[in-house]
N, C-alpha and C. Protein backbone atom coordinates (compact mmCIF):
# COMPACT_ATOMS: atom_id res chain seq x y z
N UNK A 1 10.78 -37.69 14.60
CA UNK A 1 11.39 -36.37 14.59
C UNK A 1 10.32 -35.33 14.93
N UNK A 2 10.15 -34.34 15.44
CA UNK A 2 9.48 -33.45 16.35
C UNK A 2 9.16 -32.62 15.36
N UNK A 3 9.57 -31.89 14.47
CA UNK A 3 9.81 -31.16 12.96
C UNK A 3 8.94 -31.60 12.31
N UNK A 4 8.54 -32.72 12.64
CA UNK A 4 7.70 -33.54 11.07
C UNK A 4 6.34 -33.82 11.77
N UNK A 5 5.89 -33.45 13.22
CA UNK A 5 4.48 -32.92 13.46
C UNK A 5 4.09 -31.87 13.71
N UNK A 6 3.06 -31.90 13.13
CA UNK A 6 2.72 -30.68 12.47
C UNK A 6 1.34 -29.57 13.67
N UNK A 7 1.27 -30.38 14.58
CA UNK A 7 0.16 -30.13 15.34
C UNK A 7 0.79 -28.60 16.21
N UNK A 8 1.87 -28.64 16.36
CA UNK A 8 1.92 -27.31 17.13
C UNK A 8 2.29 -26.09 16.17
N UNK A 9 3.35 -26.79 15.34
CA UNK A 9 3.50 -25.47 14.30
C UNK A 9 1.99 -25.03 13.24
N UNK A 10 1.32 -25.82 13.43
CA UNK A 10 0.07 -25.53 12.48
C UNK A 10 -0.39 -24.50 13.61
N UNK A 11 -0.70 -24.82 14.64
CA UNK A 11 -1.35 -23.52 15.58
C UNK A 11 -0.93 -22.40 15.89
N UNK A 12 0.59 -22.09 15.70
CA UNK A 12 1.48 -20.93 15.83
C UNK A 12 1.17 -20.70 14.76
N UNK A 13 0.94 -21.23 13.83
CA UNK A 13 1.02 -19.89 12.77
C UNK A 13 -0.24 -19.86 12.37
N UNK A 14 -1.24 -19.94 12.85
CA UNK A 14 -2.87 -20.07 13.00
C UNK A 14 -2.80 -18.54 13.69
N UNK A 15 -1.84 -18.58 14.67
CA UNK A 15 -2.38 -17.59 16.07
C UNK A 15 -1.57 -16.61 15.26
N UNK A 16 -0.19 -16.99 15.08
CA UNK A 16 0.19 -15.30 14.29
C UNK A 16 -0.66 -14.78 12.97
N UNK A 17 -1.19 -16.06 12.35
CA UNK A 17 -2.04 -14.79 11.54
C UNK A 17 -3.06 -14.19 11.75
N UNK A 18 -3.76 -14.94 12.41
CA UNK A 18 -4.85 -13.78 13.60
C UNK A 18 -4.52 -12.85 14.20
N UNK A 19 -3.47 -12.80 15.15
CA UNK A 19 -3.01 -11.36 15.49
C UNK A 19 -2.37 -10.67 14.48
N UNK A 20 -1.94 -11.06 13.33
CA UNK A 20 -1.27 -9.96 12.40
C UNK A 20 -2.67 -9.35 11.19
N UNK A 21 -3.98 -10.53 11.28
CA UNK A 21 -5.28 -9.99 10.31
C UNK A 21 -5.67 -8.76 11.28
N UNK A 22 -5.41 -8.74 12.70
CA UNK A 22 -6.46 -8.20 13.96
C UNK A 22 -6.42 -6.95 14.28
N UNK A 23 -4.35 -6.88 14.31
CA UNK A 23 -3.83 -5.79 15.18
C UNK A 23 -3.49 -5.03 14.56
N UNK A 24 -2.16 -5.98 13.12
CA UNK A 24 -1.61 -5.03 12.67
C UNK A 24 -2.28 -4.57 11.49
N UNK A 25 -3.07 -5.18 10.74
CA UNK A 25 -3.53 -4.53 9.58
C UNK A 25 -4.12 -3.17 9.64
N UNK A 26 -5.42 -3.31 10.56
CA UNK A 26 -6.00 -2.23 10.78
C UNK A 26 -5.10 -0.84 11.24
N UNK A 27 -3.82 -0.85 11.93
CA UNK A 27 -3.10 0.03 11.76
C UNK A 27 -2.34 0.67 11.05
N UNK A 28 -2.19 -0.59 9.96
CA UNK A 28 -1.71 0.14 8.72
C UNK A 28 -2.74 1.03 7.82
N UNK A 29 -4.20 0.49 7.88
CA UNK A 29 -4.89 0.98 7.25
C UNK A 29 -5.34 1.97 7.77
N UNK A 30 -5.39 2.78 8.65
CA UNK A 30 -5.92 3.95 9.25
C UNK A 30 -4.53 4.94 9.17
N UNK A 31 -3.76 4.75 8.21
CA UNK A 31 -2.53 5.88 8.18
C UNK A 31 -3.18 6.78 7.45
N UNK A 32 -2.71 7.64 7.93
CA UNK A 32 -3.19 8.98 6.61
C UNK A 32 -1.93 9.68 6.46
N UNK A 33 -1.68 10.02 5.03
CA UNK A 33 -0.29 10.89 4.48
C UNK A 33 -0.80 11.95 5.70
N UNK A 34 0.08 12.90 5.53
CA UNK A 34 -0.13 14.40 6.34
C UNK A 34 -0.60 15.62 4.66
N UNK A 35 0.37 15.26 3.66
CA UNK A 35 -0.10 16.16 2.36
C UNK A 35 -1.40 15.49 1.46
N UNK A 36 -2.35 15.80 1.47
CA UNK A 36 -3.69 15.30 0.94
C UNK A 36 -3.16 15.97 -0.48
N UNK A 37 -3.43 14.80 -1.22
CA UNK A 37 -3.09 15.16 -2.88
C UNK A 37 -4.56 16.07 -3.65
N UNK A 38 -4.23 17.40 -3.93
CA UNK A 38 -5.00 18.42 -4.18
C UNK A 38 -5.74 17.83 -5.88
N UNK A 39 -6.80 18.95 -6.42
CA UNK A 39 -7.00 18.59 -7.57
C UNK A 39 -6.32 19.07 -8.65
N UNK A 40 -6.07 18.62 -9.95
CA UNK A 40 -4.94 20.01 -10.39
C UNK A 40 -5.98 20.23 -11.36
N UNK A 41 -5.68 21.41 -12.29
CA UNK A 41 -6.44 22.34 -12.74
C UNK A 41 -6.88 21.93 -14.36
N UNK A 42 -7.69 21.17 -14.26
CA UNK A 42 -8.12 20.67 -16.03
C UNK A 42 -7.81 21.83 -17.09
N UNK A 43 -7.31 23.05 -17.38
CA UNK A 43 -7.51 23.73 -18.43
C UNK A 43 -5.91 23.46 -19.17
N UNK A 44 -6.62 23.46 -20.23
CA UNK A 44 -5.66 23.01 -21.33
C UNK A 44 -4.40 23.94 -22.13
N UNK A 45 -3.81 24.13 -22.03
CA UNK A 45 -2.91 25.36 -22.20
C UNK A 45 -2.79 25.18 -23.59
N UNK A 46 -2.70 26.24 -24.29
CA UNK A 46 -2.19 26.07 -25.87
C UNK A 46 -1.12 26.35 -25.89
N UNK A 47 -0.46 25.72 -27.26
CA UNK A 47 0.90 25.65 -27.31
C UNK A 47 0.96 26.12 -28.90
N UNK A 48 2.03 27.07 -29.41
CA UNK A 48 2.23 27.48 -30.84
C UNK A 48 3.15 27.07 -30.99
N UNK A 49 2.99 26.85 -32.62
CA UNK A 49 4.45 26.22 -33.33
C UNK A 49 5.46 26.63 -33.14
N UNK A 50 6.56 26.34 -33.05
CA UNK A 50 7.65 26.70 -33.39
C UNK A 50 8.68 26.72 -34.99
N UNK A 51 8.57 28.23 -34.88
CA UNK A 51 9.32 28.63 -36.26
C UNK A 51 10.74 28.20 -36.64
N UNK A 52 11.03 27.53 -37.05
CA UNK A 52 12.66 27.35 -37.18
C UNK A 52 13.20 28.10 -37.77
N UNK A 53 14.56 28.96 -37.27
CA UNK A 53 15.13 29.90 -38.02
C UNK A 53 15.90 29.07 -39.26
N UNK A 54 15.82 27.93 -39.95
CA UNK A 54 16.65 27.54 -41.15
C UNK A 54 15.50 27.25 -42.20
């Protein structure tokens, strides 16, 4: 049965993962958002109790 050697399907998928380590990774990795996440502002706000009217 043709299925059960392994010599050509071992090299197709040899070659697609080389072109998918080669081509596509590096294009995913060079995305940049367009909104660069800013710093937010460390100061600590105070907060007062709340009085219950009962």
């Amino acid at each position: 049965m043709p299925q059960l050697d392994p010599s050509p399907w071992f090299a197709i998928l040899v070659f697609s993962w080389l072109i998918f380590l080669t081509i596509i990774v590096p294009k995913t990795l060079n995305h940049t958002f367009p909104n660069e996440p800013s710093l937010q502002n460390t100061q600590t706000l105070k907060t007062k109790a709340w009085t219950w009217p009962w």
